[in-house]
C-alpha atoms as a PDB file:
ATOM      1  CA  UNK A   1      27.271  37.228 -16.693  1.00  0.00           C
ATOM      2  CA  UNK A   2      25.221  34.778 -15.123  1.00  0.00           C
ATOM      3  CA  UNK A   3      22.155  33.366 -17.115  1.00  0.00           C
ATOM      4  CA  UNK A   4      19.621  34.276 -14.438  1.00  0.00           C
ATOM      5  CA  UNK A   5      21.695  38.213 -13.615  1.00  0.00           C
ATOM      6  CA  UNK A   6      21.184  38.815 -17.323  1.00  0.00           C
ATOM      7  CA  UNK A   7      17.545  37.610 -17.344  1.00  0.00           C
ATOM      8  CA  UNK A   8      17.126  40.253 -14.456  1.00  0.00           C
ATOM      9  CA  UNK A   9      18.806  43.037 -15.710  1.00  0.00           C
ATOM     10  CA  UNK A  10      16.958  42.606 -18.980  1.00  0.00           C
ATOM     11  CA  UNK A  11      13.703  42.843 -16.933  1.00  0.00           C
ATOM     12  CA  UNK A  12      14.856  45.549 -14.507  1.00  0.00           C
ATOM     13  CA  UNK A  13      15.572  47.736 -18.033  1.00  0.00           C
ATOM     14  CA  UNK A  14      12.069  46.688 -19.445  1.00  0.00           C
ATOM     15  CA  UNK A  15      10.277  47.635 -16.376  1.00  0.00           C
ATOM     16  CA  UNK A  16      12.264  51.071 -16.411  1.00  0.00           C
ATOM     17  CA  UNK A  17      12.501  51.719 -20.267  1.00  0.00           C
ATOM     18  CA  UNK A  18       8.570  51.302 -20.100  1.00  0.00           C
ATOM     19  CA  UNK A  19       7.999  53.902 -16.920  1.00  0.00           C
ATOM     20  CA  UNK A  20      10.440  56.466 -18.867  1.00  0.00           C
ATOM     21  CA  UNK A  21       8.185  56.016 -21.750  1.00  0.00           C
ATOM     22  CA  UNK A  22       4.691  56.768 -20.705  1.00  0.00           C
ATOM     23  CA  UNK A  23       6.147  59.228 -18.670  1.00  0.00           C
ATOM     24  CA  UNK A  24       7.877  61.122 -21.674  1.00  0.00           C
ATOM     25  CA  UNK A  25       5.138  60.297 -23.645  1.00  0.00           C
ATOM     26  CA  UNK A  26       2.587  61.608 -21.458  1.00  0.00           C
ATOM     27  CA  UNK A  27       4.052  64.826 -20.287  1.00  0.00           C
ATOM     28  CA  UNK A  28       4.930  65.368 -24.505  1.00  0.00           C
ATOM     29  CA  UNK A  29       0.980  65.035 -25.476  1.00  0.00           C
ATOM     30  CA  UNK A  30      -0.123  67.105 -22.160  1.00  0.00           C
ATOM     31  CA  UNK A  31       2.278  69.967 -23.424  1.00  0.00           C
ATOM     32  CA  UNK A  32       0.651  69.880 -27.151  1.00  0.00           C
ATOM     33  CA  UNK A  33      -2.664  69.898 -25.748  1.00  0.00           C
ATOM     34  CA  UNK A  34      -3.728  66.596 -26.635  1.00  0.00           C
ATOM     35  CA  UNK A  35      -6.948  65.323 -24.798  1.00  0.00           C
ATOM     36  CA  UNK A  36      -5.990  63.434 -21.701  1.00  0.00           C
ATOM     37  CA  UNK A  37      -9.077  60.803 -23.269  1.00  0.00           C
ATOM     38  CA  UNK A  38      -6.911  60.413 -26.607  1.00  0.00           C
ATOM     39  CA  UNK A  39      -3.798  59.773 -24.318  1.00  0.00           C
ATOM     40  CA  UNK A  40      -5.328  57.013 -21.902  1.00  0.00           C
ATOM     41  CA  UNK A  41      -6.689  55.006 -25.058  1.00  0.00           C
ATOM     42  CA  UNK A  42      -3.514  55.755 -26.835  1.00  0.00           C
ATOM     43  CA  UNK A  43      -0.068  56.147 -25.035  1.00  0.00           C
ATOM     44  CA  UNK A  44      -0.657  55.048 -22.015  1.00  0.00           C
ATOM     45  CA  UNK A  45      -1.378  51.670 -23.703  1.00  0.00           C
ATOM     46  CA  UNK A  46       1.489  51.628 -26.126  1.00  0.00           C
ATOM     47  CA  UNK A  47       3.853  52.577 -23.545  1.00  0.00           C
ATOM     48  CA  UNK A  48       2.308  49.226 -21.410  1.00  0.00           C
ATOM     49  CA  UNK A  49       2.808  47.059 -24.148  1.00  0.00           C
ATOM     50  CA  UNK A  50       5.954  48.292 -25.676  1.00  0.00           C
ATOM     51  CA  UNK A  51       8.261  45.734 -23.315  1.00  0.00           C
ATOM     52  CA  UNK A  52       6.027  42.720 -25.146  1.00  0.00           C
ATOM     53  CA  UNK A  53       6.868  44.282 -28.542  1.00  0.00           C
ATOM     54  CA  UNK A  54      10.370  44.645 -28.183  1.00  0.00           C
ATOM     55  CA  UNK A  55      10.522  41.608 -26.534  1.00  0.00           C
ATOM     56  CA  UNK A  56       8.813  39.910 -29.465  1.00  0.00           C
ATOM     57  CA  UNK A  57      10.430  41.459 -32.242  1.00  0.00           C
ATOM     58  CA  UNK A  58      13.846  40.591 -30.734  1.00  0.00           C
ATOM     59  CA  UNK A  59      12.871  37.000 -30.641  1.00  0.00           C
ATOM     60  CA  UNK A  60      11.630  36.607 -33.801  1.00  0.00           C
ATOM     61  CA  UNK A  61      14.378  38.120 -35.642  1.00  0.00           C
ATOM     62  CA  UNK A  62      16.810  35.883 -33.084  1.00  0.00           C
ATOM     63  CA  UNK A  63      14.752  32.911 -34.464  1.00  0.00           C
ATOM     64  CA  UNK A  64      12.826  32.146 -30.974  1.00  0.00           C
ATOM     65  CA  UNK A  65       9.297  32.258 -32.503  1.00  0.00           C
ATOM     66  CA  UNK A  66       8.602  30.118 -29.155  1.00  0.00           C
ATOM     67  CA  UNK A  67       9.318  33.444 -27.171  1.00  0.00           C
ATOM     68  CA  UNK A  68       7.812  35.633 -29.924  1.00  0.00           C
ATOM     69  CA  UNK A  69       4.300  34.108 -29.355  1.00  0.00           C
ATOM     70  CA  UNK A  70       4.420  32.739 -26.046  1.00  0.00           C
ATOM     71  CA  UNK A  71       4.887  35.988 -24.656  1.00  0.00           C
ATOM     72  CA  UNK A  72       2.103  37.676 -25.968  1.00  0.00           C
ATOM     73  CA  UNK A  73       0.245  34.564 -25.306  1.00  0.00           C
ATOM     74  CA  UNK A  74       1.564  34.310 -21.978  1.00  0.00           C
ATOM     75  CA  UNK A  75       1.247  37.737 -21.108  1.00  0.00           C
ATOM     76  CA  UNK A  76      -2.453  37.876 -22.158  1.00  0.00           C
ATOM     77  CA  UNK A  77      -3.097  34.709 -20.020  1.00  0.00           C
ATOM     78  CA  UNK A  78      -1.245  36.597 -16.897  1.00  0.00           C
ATOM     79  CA  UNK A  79      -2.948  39.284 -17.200  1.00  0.00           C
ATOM     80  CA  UNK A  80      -6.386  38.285 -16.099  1.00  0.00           C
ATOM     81  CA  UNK A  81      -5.510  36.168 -13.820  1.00  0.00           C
ATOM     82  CA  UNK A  82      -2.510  37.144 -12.637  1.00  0.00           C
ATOM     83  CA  UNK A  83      -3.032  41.037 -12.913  1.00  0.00           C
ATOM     84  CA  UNK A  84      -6.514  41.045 -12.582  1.00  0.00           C
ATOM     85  CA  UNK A  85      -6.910  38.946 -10.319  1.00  0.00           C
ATOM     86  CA  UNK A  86      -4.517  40.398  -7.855  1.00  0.00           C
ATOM     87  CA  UNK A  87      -6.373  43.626  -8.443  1.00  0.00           C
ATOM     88  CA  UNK A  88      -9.812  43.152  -7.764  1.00  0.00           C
ATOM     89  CA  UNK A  89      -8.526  41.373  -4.112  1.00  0.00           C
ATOM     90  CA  UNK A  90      -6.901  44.323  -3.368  1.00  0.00           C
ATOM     91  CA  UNK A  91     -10.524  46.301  -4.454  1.00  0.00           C
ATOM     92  CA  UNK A  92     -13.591  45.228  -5.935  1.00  0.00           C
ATOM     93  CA  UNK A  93     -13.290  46.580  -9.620  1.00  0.00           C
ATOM     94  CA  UNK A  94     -16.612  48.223 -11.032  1.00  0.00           C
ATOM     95  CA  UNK A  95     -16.869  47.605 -14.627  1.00  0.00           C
ATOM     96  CA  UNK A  96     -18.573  50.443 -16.790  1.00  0.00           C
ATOM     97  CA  UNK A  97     -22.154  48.602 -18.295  1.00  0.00           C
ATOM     98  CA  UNK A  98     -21.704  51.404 -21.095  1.00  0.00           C
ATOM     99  CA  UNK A  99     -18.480  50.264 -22.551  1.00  0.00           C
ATOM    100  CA  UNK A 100     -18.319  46.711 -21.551  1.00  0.00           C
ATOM    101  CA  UNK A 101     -19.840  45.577 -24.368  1.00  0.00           C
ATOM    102  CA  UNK A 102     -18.289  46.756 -26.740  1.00  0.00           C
ATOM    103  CA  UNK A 103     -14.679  46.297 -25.265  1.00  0.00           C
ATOM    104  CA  UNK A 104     -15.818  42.498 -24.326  1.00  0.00           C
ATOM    105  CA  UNK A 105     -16.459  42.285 -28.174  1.00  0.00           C
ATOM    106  CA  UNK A 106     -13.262  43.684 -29.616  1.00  0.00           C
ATOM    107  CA  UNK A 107     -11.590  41.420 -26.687  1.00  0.00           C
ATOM    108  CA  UNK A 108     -13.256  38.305 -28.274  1.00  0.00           C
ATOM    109  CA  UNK A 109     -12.435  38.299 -31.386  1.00  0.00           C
ATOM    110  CA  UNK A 110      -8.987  39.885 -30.806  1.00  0.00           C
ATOM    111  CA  UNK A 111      -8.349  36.250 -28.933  1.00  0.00           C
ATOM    112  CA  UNK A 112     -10.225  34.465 -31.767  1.00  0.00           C
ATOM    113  CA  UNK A 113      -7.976  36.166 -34.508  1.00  0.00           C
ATOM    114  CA  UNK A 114      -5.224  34.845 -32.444  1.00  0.00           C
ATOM    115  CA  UNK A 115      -6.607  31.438 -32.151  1.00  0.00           C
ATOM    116  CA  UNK A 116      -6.937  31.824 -36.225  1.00  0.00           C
ATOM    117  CA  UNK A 117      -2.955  32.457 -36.635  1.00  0.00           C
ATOM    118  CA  UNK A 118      -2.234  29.960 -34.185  1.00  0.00           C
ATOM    119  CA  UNK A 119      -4.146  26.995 -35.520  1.00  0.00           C
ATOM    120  CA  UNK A 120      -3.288  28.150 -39.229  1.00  0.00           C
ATOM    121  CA  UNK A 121       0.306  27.711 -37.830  1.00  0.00           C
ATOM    122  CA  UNK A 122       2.284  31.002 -39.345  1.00  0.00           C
ATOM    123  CA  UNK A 123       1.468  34.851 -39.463  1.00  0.00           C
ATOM    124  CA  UNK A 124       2.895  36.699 -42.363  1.00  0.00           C
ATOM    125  CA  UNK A 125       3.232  40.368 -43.273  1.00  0.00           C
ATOM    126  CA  UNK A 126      -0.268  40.654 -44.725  1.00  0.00           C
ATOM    127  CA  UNK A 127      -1.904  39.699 -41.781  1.00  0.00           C
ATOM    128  CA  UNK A 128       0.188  42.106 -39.200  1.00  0.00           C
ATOM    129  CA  UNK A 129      -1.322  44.857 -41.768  1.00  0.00           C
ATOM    130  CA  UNK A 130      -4.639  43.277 -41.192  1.00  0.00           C
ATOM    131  CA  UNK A 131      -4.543  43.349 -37.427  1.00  0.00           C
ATOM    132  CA  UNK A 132      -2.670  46.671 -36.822  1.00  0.00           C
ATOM    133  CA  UNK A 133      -5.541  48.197 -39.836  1.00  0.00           C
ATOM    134  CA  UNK A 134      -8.220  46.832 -37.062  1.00  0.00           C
ATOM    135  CA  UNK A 135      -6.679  47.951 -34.362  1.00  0.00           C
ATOM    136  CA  UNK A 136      -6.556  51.881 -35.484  1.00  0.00           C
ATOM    137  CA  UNK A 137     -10.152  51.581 -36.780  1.00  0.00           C
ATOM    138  CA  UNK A 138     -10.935  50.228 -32.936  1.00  0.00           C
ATOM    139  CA  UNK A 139      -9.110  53.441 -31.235  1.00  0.00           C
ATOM    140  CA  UNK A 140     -10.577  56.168 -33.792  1.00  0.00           C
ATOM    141  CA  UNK A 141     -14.124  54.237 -33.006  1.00  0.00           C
ATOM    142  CA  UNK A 142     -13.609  53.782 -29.544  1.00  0.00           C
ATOM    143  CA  UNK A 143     -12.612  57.755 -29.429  1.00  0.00           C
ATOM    144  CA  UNK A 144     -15.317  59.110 -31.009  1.00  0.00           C
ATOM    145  CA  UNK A 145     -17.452  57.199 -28.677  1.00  0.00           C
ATOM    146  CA  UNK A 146     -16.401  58.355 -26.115  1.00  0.00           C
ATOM    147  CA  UNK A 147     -15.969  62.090 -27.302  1.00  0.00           C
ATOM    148  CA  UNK A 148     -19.635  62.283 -27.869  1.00  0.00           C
ATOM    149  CA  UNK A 149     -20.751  60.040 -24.672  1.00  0.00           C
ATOM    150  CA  UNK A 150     -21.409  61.979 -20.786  1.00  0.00           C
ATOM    151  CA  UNK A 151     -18.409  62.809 -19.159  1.00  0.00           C
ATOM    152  CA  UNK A 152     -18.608  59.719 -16.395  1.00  0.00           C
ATOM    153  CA  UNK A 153     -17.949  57.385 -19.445  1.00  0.00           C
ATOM    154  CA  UNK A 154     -15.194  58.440 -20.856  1.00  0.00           C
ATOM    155  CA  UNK A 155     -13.665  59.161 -17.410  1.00  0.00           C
ATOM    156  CA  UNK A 156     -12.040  55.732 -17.192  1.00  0.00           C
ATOM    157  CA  UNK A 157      -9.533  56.515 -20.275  1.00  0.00           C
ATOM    158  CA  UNK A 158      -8.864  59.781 -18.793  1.00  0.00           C
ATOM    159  CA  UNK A 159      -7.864  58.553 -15.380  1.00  0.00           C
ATOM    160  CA  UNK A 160      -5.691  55.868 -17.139  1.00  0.00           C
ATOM    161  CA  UNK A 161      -3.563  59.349 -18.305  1.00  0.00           C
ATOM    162  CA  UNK A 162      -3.845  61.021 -14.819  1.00  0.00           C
ATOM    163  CA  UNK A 163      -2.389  57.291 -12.901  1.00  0.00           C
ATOM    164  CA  UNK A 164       0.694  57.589 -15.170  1.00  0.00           C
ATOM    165  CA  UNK A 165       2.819  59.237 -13.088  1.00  0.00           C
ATOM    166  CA  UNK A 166       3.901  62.726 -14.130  1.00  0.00           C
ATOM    167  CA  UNK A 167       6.679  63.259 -16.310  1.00  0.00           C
ATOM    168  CA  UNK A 168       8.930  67.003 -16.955  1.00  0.00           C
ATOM    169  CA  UNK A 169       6.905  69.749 -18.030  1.00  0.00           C
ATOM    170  CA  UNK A 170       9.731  70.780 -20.187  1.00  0.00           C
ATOM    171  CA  UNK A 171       8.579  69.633 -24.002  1.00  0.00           C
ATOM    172  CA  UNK A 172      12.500  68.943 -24.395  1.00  0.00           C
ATOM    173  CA  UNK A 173      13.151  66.991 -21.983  1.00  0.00           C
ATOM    174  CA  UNK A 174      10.104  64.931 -21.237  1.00  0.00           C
ATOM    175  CA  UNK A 175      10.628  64.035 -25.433  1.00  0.00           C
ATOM    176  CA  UNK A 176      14.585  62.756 -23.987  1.00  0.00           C
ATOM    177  CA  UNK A 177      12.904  60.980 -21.092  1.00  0.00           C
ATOM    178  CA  UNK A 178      10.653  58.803 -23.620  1.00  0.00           C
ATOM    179  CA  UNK A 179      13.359  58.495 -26.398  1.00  0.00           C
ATOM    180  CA  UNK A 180      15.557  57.552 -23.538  1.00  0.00           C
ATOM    181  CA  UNK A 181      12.848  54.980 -22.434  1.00  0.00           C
ATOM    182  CA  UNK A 182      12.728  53.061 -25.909  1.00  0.00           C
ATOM    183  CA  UNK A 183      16.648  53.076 -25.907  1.00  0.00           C
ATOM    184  CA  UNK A 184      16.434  51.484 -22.699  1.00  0.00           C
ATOM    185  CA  UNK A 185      13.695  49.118 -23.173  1.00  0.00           C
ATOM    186  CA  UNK A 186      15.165  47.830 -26.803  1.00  0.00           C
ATOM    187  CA  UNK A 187      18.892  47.229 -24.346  1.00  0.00           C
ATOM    188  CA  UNK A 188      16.580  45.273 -21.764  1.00  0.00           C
ATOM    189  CA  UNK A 189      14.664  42.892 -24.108  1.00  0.00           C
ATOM    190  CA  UNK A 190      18.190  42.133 -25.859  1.00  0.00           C
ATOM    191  CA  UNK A 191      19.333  41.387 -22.419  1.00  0.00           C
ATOM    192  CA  UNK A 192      16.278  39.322 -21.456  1.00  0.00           C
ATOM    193  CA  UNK A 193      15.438  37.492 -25.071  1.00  0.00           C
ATOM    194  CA  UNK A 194      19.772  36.277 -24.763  1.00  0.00           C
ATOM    195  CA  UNK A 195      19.527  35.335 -21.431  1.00  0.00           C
ATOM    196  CA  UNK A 196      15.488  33.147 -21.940  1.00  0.00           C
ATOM    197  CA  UNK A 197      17.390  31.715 -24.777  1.00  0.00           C
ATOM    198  CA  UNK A 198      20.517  30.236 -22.986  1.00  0.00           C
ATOM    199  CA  UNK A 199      18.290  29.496 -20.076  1.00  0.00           C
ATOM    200  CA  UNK A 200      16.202  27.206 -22.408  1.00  0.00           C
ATOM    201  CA  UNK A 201      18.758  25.902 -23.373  1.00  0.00           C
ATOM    202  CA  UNK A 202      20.515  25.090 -20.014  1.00  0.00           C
ATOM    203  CA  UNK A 203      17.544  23.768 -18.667  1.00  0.00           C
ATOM    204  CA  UNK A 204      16.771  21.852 -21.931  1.00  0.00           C
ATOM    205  CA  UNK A 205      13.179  23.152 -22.312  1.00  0.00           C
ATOM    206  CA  UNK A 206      11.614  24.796 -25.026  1.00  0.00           C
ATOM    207  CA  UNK A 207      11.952  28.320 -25.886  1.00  0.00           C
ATOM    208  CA  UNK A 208       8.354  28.287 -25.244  1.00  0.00           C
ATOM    209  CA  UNK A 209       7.484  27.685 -22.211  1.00  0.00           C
ATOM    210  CA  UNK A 210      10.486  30.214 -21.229  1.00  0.00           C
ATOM    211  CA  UNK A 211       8.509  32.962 -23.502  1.00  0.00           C
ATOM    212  CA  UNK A 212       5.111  31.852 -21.787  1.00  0.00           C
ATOM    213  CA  UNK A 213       6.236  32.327 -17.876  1.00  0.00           C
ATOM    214  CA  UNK A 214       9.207  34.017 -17.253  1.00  0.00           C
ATOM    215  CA  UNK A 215       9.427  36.583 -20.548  1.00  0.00           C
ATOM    216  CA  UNK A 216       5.488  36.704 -20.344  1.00  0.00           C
ATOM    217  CA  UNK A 217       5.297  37.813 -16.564  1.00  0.00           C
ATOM    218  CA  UNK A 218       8.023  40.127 -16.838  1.00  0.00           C
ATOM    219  CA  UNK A 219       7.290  41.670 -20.236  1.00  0.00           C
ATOM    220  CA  UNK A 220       3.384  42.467 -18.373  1.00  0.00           C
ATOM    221  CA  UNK A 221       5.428  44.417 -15.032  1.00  0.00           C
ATOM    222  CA  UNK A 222       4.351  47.994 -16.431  1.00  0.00           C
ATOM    223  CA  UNK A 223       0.917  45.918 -16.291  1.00  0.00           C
ATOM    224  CA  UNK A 224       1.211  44.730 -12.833  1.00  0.00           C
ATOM    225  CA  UNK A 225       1.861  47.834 -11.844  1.00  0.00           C
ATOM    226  CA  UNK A 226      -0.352  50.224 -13.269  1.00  0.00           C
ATOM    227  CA  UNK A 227      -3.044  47.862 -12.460  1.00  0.00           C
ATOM    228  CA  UNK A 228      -2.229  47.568  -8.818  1.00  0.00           C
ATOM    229  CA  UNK A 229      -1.308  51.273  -8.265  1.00  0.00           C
ATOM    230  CA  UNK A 230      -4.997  52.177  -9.930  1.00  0.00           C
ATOM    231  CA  UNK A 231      -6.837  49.040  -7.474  1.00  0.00           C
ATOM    232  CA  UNK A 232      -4.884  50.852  -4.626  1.00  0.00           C
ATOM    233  CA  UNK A 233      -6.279  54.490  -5.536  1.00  0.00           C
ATOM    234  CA  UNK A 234      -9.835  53.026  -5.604  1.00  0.00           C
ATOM    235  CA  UNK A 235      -9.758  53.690  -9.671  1.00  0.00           C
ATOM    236  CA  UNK A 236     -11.212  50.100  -9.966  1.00  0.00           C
ATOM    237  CA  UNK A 237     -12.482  50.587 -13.612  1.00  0.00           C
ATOM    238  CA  UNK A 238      -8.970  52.372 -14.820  1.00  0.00           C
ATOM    239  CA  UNK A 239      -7.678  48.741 -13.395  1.00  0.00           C
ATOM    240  CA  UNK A 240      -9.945  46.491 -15.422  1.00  0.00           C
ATOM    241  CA  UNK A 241      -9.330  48.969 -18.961  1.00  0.00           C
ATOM    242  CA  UNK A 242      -6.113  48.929 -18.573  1.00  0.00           C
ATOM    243  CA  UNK A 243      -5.947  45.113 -19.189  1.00  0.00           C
ATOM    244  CA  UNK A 244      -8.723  44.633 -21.185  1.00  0.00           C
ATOM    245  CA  UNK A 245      -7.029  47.362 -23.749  1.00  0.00           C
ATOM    246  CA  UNK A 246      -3.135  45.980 -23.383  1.00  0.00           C
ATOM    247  CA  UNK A 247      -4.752  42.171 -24.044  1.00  0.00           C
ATOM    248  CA  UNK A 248      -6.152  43.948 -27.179  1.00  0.00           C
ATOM    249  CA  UNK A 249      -3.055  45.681 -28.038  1.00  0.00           C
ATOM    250  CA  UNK A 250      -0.784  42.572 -27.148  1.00  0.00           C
ATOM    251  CA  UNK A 251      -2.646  40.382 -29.890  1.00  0.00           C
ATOM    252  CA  UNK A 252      -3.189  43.204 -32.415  1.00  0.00           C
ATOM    253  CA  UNK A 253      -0.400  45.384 -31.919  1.00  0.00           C
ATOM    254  CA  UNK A 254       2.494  43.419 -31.265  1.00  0.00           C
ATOM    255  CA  UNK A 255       1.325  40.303 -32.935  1.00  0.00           C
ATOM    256  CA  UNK A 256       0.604  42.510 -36.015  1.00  0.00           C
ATOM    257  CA  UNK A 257       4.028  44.002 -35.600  1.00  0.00           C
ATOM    258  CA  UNK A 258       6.152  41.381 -35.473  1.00  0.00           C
ATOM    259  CA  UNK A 259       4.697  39.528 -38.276  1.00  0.00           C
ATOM    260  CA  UNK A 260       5.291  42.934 -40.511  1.00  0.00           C
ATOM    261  CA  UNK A 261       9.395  42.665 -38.600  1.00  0.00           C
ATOM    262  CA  UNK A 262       9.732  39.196 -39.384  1.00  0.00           C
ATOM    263  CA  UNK A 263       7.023  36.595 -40.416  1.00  0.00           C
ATOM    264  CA  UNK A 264       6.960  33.788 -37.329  1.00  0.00           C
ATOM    265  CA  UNK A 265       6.086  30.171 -37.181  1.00  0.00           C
ATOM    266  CA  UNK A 266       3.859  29.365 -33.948  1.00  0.00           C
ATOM    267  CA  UNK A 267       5.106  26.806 -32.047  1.00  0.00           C
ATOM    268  CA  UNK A 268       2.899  23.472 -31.762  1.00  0.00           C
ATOM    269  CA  UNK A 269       2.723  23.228 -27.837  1.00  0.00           C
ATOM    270  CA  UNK A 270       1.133  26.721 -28.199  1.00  0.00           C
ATOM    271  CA  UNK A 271      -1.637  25.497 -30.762  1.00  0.00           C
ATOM    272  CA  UNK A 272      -2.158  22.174 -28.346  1.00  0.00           C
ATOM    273  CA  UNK A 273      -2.776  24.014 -24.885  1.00  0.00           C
ATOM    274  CA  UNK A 274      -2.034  27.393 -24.314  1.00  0.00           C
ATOM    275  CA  UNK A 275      -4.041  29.134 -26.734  1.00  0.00           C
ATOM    276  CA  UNK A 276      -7.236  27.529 -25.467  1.00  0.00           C
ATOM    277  CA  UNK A 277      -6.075  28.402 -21.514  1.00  0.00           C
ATOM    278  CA  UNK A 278      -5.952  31.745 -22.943  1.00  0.00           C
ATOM    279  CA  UNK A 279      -9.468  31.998 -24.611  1.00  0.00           C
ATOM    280  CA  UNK A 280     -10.801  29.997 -21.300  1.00  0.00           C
ATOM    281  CA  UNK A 281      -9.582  32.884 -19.281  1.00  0.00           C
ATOM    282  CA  UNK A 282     -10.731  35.580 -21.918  1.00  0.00           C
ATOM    283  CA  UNK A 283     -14.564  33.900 -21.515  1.00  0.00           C
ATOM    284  CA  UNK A 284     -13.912  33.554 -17.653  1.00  0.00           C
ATOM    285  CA  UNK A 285     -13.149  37.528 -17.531  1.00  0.00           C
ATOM    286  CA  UNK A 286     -16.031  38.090 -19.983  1.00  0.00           C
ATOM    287  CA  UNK A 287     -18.650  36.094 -17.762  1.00  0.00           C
ATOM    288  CA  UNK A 288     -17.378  37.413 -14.541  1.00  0.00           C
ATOM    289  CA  UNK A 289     -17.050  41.336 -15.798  1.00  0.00           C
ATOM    290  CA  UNK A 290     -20.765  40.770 -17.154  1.00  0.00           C
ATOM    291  CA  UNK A 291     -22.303  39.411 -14.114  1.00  0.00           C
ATOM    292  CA  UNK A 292     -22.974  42.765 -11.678  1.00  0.00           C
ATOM    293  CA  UNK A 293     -20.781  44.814 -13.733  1.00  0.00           C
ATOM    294  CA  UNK A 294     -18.131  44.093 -10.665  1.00  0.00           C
ATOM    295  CA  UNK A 295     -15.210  41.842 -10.709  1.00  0.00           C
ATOM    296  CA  UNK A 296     -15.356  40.898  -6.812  1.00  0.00           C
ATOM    297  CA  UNK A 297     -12.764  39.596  -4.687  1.00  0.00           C
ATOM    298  CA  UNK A 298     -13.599  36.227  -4.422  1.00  0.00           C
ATOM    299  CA  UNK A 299     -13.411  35.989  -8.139  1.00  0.00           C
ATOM    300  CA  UNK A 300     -10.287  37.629  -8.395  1.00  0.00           C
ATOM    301  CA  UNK A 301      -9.283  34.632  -6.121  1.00  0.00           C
ATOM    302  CA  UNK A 302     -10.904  32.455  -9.200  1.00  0.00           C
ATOM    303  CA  UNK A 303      -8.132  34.352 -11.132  1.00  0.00           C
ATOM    304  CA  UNK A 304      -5.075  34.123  -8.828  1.00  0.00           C
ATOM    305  CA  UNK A 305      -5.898  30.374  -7.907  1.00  0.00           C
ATOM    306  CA  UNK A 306      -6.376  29.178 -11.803  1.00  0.00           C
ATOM    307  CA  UNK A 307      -3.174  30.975 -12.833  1.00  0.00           C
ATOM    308  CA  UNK A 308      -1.151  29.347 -10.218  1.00  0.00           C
ATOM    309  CA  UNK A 309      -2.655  25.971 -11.615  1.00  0.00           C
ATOM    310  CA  UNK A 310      -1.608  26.946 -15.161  1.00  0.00           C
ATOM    311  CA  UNK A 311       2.049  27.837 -14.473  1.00  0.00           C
ATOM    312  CA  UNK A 312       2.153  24.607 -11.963  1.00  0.00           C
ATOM    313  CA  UNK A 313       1.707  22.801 -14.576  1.00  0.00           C
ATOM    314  CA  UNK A 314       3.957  24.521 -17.089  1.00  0.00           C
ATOM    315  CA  UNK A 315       6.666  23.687 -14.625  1.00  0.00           C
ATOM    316  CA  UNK A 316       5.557  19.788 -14.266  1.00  0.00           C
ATOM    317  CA  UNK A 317       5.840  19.503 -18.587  1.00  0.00           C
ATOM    318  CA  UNK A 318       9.771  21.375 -18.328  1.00  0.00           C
END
């Protein structure tokens, strides 16, 4: 199969694996009664992010720590301005003042830890324990914050459950839909990590900056379009969470995860450049979410026109 039909098809399976698994996931939690506020800070994430951790597992055990890394990198760094930005020009996105700083925290130092592994060069199994440990301390926190706040705060978590799009009300068959989802996702990141692999080397680039564009955009699609589905139904705020909490779950989750799988080295270029585009856009979102609690349009141009400077230049260094 062609190098570029196999990249596709792997992405086509993430995009659906991932859909099939929030769906499944969803429509299993609503029929045990579980809190539609424990499923937006819970599933509804996981099910976003669980493309990237395939994806990076698969690498990393393939020997790619260049895709590994660079797509969770990458994928952080698309996005907010990518994602983000594309979202607020569709709508202005309102930013809750009540949350904000506490999620603008946990998003700091989640890209600090990362600039941590990064610059120490490695991430073994001990510190995946550390960072999936801080991430389940963050959701039981971030829960009972919200269980005990007014209703209008912890709305944004619960729309995040109503956006995902309605799976079977059957408890069977919605638990087939989302088993069927991973089985489909793990297929599509074989498909895409095989194909980013011969396509590095083909072009003679680095696994990298394969993991950091093309894996990285593709992996974030369930992203993309959660984001831009919730900016089209005016849930501006269910927008912003979403990425704030899969840029958390990218470096803590799947990160964390992968280094438990299979310890990874981080590639150099990563250390050199990327990493601190990614922190620069982390303080840019930070700054901008702060300022009027609004992300406006013309800063969601800010977004769109730095990320299309980023990956220009990516393309100049192939």
């Amino acid at each position: 199969m062609n190098v570029w039909l196999t990249i596709a098809f792997g992405l086509a399976m993430l995009l659906l694996g991932g859909e099939l698994l929030v769906r499944g996931a969803v429509a299993s939690a609503k029929s045990l009664g579980v809190s539609p506020l424990l499923i937006g800070l819970t599933l509804v994430g996981f099910g976003t992010s669980t493309p990237e951790l395939v994806t990076s597992v698969l690498a990393a055990l393939n020997g790619s720590p260049g895709i590994a890394v660079g797509n969770v990198v990458g994928s952080n760094i698309a996005n907010i301005l990518f994602i983000l930005g594309l979202s607020a020009v569709i709508y202005p996105m309102a930013v809750n003042p009540k949350g904000f700083k506490r999620d603008a925290i946990m998003l700091t130092l989640a890209a600090l830890a990362c600039l941590g592994v990064v610059w120490y060069g490695s991430m073994g199994m001990l510190v995946g324990v550390v960072f999936i440990a801080v991430l389940l301390v963050y959701i039981a926190f971030v829960y009972e914050q919200e269980k005990r706040a007014p209703a209008e705060v912890a709305l944004v978590a619960e729309q995040r459950a109503e956006d995902a799009r309605q799976g079977p009300g059957n408890m069977a068959l919605s638990l087939t839909m989302a088993v069927a989802g991973i089985a489909i996702t793990i297929l599509g990141a074989r498909f895409l990590v095989d194909g980013s692999i011969t396509l590095a080397k083909g072009l003679g680039v680095s696994d990298t900056i394969i993991g950091l564009t093309i894996v990285a955009v593709g992996t974030s699609m369930p992203e993309l379009v959660t984001s831009v589905m919730a900016a089209l139904r005016k849930h501006s705020d269910v927008a912003y969470g979403n990425i704030v909490g899969s840029n958390i779950f990218n470096v803590l989750f799947i990160l964390g995860s992968t280094a438990i799988i299979q310890p990874i080295d981080i590639p150099r270029q990563i250390a050199t450049f990327d990493i601190w585009v990614m922190l620069a856009a982390t303080g840019l979102l930070v700054y901008f979410a702060g300022t009027g609690a609004k992300l406006l349009r013309w800063e969601g141009w800010v977004f769109m026109t730095c990320y299309a400077a980023y990956t220009g230049y990516l393309i100049s260094i192939a």
